[in-house]
PDB file of N, CA and C in Angstrom:
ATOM      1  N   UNK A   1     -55.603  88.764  62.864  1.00  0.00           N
ATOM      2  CA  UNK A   1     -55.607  87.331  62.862  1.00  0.00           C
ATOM      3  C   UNK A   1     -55.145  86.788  61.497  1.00  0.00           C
ATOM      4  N   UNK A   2     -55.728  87.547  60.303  1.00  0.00           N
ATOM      5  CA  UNK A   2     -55.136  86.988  59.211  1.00  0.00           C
ATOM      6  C   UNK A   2     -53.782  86.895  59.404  1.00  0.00           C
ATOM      7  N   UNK A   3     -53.099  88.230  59.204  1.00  0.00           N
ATOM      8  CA  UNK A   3     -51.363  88.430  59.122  1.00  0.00           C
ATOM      9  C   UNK A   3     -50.959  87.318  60.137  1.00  0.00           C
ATOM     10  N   UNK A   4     -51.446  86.829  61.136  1.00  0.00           N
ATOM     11  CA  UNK A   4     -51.040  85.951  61.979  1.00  0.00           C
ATOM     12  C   UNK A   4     -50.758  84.692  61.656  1.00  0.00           C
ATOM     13  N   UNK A   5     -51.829  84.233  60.732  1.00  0.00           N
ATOM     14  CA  UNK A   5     -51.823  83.280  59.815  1.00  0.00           C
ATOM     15  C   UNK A   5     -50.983  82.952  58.602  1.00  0.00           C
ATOM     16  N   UNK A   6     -50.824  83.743  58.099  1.00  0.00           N
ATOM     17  CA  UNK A   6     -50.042  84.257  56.856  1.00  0.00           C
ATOM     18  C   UNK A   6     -48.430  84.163  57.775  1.00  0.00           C
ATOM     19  N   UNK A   7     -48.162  84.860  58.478  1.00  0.00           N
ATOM     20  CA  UNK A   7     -46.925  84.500  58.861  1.00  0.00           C
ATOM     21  C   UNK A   7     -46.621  82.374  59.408  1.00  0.00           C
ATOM     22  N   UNK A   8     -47.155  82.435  59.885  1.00  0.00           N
ATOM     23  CA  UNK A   8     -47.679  80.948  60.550  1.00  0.00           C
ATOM     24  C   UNK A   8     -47.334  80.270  58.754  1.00  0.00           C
ATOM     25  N   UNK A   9     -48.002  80.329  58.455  1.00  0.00           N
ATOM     26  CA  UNK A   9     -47.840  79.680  57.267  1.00  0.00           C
ATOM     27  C   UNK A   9     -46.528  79.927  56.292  1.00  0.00           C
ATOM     28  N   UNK A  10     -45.855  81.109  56.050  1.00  0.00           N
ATOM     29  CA  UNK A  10     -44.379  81.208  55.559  1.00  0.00           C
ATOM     30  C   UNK A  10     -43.473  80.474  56.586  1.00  0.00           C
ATOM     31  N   UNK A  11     -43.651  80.814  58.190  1.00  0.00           N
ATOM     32  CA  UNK A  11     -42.714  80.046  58.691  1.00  0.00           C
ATOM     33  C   UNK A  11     -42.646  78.373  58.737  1.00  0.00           C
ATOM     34  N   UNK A  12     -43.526  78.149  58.559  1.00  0.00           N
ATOM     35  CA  UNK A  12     -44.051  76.187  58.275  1.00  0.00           C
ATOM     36  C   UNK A  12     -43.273  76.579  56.931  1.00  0.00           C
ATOM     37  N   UNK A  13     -43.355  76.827  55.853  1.00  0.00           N
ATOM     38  CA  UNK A  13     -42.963  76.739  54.660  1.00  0.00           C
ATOM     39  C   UNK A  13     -41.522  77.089  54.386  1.00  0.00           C
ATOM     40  N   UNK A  14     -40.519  77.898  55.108  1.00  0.00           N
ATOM     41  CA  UNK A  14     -39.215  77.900  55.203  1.00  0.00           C
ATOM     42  C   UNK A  14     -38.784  77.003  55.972  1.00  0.00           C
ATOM     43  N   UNK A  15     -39.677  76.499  56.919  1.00  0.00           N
ATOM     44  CA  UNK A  15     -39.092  75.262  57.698  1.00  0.00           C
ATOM     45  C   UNK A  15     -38.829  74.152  56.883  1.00  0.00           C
ATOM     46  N   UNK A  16     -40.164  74.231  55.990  1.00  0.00           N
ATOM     47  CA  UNK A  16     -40.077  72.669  55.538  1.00  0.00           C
ATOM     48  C   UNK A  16     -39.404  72.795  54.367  1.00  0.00           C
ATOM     49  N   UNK A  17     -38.949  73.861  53.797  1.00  0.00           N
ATOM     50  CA  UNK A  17     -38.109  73.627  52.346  1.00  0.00           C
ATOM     51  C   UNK A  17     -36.753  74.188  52.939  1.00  0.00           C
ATOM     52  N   UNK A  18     -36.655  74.941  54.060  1.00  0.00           N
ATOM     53  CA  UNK A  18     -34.799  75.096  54.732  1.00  0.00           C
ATOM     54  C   UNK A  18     -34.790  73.303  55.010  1.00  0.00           C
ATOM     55  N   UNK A  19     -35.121  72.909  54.925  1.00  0.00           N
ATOM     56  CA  UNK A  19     -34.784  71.405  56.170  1.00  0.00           C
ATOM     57  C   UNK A  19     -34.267  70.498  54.476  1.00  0.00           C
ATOM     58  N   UNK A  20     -35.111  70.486  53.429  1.00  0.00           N
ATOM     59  CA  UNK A  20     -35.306  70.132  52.369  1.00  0.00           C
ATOM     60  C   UNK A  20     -33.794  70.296  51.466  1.00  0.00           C
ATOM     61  N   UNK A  21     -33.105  71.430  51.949  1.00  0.00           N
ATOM     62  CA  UNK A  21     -32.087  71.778  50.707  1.00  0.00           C
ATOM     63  C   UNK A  21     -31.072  71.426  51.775  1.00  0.00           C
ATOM     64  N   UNK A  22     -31.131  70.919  52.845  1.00  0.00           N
ATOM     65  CA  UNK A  22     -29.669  70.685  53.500  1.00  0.00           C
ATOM     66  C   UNK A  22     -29.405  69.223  53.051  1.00  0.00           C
ATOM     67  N   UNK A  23     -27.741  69.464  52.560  1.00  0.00           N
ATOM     68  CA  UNK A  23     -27.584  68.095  52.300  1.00  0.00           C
ATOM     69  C   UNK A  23     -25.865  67.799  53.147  1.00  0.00           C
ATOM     70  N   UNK A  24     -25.896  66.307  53.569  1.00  0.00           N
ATOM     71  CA  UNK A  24     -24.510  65.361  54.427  1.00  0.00           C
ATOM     72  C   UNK A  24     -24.154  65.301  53.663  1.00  0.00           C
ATOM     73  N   UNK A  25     -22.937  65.210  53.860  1.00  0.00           N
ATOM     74  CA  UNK A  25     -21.517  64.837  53.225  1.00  0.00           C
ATOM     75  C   UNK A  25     -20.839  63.803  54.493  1.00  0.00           C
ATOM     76  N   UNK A  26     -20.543  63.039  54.459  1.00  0.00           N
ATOM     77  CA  UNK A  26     -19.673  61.677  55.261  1.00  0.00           C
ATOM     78  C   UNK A  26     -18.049  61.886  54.592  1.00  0.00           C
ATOM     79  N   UNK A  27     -17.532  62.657  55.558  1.00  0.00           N
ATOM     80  CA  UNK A  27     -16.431  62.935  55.159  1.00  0.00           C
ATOM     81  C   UNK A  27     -15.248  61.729  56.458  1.00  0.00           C
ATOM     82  N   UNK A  28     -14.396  61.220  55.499  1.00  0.00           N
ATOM     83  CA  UNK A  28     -13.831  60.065  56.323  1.00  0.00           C
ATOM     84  C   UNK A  28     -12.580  60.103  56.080  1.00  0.00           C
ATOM     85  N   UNK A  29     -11.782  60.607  57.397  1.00  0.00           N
ATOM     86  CA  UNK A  29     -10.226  61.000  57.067  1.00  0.00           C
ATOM     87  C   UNK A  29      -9.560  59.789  57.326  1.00  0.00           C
ATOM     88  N   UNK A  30      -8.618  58.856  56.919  1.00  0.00           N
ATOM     89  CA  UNK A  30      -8.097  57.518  56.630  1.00  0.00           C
ATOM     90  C   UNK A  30      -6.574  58.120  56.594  1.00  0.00           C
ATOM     91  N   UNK A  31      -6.117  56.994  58.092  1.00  0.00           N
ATOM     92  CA  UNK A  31      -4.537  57.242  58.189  1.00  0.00           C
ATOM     93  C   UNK A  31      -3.532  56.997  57.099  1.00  0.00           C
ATOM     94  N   UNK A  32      -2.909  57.513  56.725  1.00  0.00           N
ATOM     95  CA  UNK A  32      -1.390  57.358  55.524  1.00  0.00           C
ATOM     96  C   UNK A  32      -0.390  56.719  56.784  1.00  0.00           C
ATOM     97  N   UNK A  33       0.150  55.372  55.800  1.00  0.00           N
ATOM     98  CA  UNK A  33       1.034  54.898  56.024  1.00  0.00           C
ATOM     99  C   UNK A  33       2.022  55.354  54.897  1.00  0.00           C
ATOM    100  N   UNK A  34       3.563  55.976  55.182  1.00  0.00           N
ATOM    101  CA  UNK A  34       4.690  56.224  54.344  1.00  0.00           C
ATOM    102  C   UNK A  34       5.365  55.700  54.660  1.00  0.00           C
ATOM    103  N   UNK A  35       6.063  54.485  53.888  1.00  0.00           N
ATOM    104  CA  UNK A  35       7.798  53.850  54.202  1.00  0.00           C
ATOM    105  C   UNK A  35       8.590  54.296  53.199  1.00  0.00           C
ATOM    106  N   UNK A  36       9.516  54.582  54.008  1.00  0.00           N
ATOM    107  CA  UNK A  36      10.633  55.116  52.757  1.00  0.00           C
ATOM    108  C   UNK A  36      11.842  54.201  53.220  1.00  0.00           C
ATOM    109  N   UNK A  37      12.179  53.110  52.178  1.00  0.00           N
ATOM    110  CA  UNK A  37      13.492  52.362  52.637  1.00  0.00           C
ATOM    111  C   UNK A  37      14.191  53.300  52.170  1.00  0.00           C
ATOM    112  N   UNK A  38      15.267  53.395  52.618  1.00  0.00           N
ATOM    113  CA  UNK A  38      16.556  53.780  52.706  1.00  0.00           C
ATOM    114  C   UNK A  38      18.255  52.741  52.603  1.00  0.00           C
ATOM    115  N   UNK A  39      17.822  51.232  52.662  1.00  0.00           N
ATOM    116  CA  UNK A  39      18.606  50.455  53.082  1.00  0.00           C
ATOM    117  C   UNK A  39      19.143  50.070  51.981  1.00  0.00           C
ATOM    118  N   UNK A  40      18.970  50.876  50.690  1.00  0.00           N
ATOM    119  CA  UNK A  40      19.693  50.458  49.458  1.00  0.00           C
ATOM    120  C   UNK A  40      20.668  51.300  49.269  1.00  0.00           C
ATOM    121  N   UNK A  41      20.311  52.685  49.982  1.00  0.00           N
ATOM    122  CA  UNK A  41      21.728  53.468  49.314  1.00  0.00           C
ATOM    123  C   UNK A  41      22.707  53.629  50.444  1.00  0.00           C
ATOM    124  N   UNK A  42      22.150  53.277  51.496  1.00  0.00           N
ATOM    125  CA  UNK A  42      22.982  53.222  52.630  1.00  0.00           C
ATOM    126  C   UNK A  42      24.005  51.938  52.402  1.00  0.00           C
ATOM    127  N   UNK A  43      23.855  50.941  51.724  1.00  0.00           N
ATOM    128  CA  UNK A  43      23.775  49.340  51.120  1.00  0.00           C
ATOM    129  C   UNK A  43      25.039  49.516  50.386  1.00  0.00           C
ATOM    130  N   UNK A  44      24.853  50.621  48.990  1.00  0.00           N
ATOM    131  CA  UNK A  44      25.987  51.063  47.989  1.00  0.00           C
ATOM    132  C   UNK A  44      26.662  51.752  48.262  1.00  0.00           C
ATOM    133  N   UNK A  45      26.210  52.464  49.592  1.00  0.00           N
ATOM    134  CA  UNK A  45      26.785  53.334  49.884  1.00  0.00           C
ATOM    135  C   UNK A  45      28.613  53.077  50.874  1.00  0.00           C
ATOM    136  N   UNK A  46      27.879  52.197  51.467  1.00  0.00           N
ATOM    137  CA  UNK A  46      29.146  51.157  52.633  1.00  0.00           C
ATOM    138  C   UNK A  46      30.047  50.326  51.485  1.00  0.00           C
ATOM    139  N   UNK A  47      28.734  49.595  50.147  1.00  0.00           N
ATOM    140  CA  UNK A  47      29.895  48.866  49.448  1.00  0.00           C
ATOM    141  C   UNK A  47      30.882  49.978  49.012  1.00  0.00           C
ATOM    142  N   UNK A  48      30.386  50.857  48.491  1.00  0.00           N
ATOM    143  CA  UNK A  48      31.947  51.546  47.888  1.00  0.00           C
ATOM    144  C   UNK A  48      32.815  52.232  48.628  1.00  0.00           C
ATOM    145  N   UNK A  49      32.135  52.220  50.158  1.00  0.00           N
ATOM    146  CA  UNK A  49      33.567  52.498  50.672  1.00  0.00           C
ATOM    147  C   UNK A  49      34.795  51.764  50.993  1.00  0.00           C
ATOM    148  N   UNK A  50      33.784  50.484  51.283  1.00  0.00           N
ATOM    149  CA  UNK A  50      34.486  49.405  51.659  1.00  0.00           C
ATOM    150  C   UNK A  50      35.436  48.894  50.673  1.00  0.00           C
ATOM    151  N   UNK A  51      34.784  48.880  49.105  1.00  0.00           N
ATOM    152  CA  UNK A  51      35.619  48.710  47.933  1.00  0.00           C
ATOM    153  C   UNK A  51      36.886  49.214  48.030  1.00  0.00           C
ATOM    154  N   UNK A  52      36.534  50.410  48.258  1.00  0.00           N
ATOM    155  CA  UNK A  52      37.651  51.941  48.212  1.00  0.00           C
ATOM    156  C   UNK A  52      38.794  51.361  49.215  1.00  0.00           C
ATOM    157  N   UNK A  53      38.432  50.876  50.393  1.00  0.00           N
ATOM    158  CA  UNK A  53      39.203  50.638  51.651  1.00  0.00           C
ATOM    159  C   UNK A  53      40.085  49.345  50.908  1.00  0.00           C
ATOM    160  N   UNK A  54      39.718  48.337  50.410  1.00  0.00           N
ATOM    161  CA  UNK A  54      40.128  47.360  50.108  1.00  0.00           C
ATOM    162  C   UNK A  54      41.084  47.423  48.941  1.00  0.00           C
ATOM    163  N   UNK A  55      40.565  48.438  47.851  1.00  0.00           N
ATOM    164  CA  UNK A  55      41.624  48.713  46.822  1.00  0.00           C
ATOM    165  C   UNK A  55      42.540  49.231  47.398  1.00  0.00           C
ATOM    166  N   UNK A  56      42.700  50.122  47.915  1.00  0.00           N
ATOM    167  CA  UNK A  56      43.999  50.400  48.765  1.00  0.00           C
ATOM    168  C   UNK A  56      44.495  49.869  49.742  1.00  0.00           C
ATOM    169  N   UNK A  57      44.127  48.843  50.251  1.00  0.00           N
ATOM    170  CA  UNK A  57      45.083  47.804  50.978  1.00  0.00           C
ATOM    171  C   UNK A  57      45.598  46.860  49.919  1.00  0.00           C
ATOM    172  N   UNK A  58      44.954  46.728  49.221  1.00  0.00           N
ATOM    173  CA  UNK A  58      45.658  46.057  47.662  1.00  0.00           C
ATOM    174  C   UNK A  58      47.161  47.012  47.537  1.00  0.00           C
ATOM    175  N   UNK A  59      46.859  48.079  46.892  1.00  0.00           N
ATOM    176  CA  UNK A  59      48.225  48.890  46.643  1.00  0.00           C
ATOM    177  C   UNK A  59      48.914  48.697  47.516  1.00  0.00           C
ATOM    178  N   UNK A  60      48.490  48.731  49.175  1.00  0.00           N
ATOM    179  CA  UNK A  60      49.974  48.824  49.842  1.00  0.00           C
ATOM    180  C   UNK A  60      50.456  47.474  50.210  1.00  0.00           C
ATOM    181  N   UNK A  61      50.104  46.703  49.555  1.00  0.00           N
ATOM    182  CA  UNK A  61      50.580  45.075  50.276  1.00  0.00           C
ATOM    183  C   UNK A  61      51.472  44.993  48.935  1.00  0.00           C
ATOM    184  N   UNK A  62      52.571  44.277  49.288  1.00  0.00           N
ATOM    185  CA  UNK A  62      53.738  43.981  48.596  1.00  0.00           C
ATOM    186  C   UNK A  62      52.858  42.765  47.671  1.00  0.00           C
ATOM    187  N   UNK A  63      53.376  42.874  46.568  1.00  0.00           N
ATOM    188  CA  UNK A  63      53.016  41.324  45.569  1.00  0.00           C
ATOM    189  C   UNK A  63      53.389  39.909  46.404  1.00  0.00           C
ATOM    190  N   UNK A  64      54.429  39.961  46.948  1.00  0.00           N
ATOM    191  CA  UNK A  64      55.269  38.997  47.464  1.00  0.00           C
ATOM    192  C   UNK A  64      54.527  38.475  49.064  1.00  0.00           C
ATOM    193  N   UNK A  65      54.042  39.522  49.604  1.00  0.00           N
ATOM    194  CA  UNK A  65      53.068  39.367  50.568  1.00  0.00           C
ATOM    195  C   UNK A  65      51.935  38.408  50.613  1.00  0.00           C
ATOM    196  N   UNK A  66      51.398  37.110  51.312  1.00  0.00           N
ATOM    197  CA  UNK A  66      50.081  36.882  51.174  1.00  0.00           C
ATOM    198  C   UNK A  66      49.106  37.173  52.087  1.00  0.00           C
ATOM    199  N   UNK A  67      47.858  37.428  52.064  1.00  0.00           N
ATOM    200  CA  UNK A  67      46.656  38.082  53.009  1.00  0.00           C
ATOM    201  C   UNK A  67      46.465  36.659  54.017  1.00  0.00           C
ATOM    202  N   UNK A  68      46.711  36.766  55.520  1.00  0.00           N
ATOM    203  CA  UNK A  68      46.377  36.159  56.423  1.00  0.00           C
ATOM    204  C   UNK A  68      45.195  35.827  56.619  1.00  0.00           C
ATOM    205  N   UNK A  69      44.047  36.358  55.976  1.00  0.00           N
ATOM    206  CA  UNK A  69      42.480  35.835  55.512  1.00  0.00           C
ATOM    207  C   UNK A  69      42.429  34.921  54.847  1.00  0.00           C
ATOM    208  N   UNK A  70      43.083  35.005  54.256  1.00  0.00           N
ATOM    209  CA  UNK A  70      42.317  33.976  53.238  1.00  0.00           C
ATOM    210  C   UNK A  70      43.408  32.977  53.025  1.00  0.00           C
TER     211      UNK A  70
END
């Protein structure tokens, strides 16, 4: 009956100090928003071709020629 007791009593006592050392953590995963513009080099990218396109319709138009645009 003692040892019966004696056990009885360690297991109350790992109960109540296992319960004692557990500790929460609130772990909170939060969506990422990423924008990546792109619309600037795509932007410089068209102007200088377009530049490019235009300087050379420059060269091939005669001086004497005028542009129907404008």
């Amino acid at each position: 009956m003692k040892t019966r007791t004696v056990y009885l009593v360690m297991a109350a006592a790992l109960v109540v100090f296992g319960a004692g050392c557990m500790t929460r953590h609130k772990i909170e995963v939060a969506p990422m928003h990423i924008t990546i513009d792109v619309n600037v080099r795509v932007d410089k990218a068209l102007g200088n071709f377009f530049d490019d396109l235009d300087a050379a319709e420059d060269k091939l138009q005669s001086p004497g020629q005028s542009d129907k645009n404008e």
